[in-house]
N, C-alpha and C. Protein backbone atom coordinates (compact mmCIF):
# COMPACT_ATOMS: atom_id res chain seq x y z
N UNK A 1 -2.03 -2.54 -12.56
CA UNK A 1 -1.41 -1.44 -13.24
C UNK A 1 -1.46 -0.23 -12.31
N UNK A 2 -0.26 0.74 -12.15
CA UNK A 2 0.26 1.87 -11.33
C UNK A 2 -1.59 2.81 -12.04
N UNK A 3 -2.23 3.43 -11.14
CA UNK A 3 -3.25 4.03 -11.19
C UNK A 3 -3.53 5.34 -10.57
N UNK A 4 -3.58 6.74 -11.12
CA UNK A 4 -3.60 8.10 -10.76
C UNK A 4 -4.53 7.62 -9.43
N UNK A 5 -4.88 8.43 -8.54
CA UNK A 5 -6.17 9.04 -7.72
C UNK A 5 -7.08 9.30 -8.66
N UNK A 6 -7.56 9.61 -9.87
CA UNK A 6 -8.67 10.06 -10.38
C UNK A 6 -9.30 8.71 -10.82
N UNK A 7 -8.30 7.80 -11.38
CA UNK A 7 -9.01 6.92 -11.51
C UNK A 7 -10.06 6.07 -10.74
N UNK A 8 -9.28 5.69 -9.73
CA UNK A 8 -10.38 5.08 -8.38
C UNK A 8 -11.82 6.35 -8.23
N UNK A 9 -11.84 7.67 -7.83
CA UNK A 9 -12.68 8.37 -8.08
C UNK A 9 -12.97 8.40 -6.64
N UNK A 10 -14.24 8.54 -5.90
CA UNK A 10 -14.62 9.01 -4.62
C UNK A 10 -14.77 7.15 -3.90
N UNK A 11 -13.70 6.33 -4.14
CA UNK A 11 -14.16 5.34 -4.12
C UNK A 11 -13.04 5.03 -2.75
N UNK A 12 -13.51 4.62 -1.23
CA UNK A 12 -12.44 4.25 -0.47
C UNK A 12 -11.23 3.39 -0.62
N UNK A 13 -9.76 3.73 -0.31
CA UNK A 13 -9.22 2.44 -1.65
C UNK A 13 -8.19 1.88 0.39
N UNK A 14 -8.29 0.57 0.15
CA UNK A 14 -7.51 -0.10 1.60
C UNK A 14 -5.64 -0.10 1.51
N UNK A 15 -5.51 0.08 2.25
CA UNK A 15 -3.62 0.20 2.41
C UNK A 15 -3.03 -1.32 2.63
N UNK A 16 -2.69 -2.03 1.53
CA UNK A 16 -2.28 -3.25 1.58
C UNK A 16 -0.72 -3.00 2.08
N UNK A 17 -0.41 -2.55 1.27
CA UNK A 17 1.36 -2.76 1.66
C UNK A 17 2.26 -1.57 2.06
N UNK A 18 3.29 -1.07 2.71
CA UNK A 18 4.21 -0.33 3.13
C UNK A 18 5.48 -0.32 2.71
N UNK A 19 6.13 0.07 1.90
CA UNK A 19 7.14 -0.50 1.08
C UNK A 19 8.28 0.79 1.42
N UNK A 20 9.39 -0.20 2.43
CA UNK A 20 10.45 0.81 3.22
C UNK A 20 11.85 1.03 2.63
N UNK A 21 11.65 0.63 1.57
CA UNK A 21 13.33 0.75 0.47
C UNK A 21 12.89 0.73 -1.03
N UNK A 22 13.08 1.70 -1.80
CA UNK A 22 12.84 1.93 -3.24
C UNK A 22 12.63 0.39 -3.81
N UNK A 23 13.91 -0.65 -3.44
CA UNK A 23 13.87 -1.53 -4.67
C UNK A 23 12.53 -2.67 -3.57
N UNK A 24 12.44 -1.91 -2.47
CA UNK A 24 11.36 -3.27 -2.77
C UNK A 24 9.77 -2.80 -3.11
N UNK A 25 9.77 -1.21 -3.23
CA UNK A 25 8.85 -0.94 -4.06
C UNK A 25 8.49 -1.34 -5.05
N UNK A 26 9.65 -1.26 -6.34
CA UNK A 26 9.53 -1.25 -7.55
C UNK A 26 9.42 -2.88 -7.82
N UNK A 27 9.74 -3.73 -7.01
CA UNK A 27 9.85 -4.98 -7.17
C UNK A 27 7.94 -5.23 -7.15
N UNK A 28 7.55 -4.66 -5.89
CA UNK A 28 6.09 -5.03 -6.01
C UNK A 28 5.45 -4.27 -7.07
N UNK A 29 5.78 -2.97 -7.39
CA UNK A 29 4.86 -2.72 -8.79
C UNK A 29 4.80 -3.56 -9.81
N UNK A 30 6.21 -4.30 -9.97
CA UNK A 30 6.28 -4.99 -11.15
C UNK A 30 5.58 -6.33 -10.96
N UNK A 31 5.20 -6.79 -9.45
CA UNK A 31 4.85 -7.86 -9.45
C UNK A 31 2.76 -7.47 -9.68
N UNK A 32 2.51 -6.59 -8.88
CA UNK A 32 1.23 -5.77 -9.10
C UNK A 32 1.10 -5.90 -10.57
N UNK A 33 1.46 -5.12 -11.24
CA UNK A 33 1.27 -5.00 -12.77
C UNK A 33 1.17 -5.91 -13.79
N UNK A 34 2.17 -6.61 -13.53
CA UNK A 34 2.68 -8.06 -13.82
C UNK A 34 0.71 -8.99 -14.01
N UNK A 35 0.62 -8.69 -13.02
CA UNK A 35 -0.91 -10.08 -12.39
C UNK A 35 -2.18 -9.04 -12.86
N UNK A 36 -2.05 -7.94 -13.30
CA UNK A 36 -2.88 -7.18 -13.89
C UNK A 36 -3.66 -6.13 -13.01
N UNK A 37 -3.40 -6.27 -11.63
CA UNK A 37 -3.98 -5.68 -10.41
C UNK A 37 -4.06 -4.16 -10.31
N UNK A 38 -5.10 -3.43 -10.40
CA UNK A 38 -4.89 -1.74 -10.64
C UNK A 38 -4.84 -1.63 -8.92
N UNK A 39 -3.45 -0.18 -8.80
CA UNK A 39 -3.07 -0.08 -7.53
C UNK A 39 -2.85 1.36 -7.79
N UNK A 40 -2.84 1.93 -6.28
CA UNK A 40 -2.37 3.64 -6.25
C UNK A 40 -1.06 3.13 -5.26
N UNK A 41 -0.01 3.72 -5.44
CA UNK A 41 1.29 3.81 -4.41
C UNK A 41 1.34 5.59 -4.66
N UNK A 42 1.44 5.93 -3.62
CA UNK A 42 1.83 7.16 -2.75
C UNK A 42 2.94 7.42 -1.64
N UNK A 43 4.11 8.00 -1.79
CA UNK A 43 4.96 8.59 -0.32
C UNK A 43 4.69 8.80 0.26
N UNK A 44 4.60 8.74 1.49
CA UNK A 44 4.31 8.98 3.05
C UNK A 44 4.97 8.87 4.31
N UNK A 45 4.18 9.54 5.05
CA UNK A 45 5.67 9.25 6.42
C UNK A 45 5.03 7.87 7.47
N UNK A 46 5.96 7.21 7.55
CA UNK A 46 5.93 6.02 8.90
C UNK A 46 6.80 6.52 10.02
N UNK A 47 6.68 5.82 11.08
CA UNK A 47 7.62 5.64 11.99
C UNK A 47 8.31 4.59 11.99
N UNK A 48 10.12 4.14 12.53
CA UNK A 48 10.46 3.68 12.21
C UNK A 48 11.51 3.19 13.34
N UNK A 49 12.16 2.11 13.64
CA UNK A 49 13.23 2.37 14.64
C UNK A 49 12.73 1.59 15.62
N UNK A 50 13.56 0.94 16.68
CA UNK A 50 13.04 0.05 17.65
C UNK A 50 13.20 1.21 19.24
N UNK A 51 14.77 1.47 18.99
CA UNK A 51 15.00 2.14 20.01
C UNK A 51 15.16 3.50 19.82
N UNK A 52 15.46 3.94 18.87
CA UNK A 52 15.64 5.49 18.23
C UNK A 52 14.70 5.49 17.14
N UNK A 53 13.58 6.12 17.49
CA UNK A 53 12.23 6.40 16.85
C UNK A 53 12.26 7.11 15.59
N UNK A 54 12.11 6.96 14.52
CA UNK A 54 12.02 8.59 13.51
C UNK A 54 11.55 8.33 12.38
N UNK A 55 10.54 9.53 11.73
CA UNK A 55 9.90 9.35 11.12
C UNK A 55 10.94 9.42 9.29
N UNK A 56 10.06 8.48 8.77
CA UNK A 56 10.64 8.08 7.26
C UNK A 56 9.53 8.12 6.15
N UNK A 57 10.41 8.21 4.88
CA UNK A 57 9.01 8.20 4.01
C UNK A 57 9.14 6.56 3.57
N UNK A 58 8.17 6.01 3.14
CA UNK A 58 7.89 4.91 1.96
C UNK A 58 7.02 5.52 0.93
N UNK A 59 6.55 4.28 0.16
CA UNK A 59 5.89 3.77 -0.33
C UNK A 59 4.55 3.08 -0.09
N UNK A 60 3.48 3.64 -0.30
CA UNK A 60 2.55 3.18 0.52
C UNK A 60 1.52 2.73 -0.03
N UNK A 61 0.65 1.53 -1.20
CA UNK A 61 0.08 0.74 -1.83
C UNK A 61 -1.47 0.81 -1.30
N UNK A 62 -1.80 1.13 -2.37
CA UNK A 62 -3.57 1.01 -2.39
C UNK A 62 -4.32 0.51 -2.81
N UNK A 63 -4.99 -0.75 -3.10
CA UNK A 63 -6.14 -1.09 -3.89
C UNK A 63 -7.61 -0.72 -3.48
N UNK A 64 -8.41 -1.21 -4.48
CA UNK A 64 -9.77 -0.69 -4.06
C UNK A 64 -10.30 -1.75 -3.52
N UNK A 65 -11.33 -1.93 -2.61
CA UNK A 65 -11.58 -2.99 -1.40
C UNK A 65 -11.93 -4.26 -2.45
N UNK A 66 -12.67 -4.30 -3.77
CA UNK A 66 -12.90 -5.34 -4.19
C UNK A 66 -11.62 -6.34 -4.42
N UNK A 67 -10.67 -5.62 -4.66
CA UNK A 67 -9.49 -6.26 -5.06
C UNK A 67 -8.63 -6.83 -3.87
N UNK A 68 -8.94 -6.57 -2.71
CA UNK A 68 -8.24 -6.72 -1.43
C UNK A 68 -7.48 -8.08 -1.61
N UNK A 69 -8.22 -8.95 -1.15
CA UNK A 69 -8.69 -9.97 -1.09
C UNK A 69 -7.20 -10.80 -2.43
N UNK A 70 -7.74 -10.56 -3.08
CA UNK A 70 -6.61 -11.33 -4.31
C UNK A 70 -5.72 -11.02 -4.12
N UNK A 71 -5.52 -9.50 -3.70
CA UNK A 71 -3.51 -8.54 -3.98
C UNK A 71 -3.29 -9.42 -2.59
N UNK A 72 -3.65 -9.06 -1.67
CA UNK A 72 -3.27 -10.15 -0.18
C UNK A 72 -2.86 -11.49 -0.50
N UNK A 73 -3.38 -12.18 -1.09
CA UNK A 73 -3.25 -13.73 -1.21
C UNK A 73 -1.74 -13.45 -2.17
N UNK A 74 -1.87 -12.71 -3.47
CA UNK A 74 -0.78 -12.54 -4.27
C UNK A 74 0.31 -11.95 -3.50
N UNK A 75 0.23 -11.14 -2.93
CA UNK A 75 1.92 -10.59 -1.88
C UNK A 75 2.19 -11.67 -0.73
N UNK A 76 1.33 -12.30 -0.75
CA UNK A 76 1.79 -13.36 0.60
C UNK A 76 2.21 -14.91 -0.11
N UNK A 77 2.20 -14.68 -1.35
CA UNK A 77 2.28 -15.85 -2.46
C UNK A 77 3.75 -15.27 -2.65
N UNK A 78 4.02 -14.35 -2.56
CA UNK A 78 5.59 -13.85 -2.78
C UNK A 78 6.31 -13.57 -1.82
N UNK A 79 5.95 -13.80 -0.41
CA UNK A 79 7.02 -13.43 0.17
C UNK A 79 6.48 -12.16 0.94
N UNK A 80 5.62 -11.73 0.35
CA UNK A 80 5.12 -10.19 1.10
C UNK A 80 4.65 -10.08 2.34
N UNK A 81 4.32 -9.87 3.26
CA UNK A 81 3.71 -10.02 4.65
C UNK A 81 2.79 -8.39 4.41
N UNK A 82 1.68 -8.72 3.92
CA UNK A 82 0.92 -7.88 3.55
C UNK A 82 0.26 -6.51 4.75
N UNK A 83 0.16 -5.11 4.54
CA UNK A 83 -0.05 -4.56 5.70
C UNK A 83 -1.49 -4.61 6.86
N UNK A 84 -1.57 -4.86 7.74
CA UNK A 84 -2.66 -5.01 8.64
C UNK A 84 -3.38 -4.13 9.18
N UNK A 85 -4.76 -3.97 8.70
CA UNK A 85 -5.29 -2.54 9.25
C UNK A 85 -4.98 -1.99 10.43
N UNK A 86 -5.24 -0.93 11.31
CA UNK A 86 -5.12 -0.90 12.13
C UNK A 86 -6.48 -0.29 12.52
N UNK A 87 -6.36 -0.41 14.35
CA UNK A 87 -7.72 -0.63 14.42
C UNK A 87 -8.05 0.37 15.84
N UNK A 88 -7.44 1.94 15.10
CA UNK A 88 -7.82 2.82 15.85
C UNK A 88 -8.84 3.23 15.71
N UNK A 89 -9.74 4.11 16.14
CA UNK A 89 -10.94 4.98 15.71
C UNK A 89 -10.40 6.09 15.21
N UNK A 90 -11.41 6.50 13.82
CA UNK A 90 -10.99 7.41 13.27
C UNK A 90 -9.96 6.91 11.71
N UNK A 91 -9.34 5.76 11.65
CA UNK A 91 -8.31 5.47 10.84
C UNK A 91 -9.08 5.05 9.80
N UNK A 92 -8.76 5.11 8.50
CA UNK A 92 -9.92 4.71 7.19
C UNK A 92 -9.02 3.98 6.56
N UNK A 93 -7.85 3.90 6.47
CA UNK A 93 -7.20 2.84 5.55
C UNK A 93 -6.72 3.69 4.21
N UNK A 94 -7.72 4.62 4.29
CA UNK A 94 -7.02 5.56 2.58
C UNK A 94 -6.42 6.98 2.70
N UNK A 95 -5.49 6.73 1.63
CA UNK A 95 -5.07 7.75 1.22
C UNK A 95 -5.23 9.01 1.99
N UNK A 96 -4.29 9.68 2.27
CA UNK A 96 -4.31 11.31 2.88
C UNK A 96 -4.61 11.69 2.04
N UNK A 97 -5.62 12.95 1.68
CA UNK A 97 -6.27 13.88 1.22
C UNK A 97 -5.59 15.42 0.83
N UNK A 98 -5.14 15.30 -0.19
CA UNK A 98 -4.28 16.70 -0.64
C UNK A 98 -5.01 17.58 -0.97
C-alpha cells in the first residue's frame, strides 16, 4: 500500500525501482498494493539519454529493508528489472530529505 514518509518514521527505506513513464508507475503501484507491500514512491531527477544527456523526473519506489527482499523477487516475477544499489560512498539508498 502507497505509504506517506511519516509512516516508515526515522527508519532507512532502500530504492527498489525507478519508474521513467507515468503508466509504468501506476502499473507498479497497482501491482505493489495489489500483493499488500507498503511502499513510499517519490519524484525525482535521473539522468537520462545515451548520447544527449539530460536530466528527467520519475518515479522513484521505496520499501523498508525488511521488505526488500520479497518486492525484488515480486517485480522480477513481473517483468520488472528491479533497481541496483549503487555503490558510491556516501549514497544511502533513501529518500532525499526535504
Amino acid at each position: 500500500m502507497r505509504r506517506e514518509p511519516d509512516f516508515f518514521g526515522e527508519r532507512e527505506l532502500v530504492l527498489v525501482y525507478i519508474a521513467k513513464r507515468l503508466r509504468e508507475a501506476l502499473k507498479l503501484e497497482k501491482l505493489l498494493t495489489d500483493s499488500g507491500a507498503d511502499y513510499l514512491v517519490e519524484p525525482d531527477h535521473y539522468s537520462g539519454g545515451l548520447i544527449f544527456r539530460s536530466e528527467r523526473i520519475g518515479a522513484f519506489f521505496y520499501v523498508a529493508p525488511e521488505a526488500e527482499d520479497t518486492v525484488r523477487s515480486l517485480m522480477a516475477a513481473h517483468g520488472y528489472r528491479p533497481h541496483q544499489p549503487l555503490t558510491e560512498p556516501g549514497h544511502s539508498g533513501s529518500p532525499p530529505e526535504k
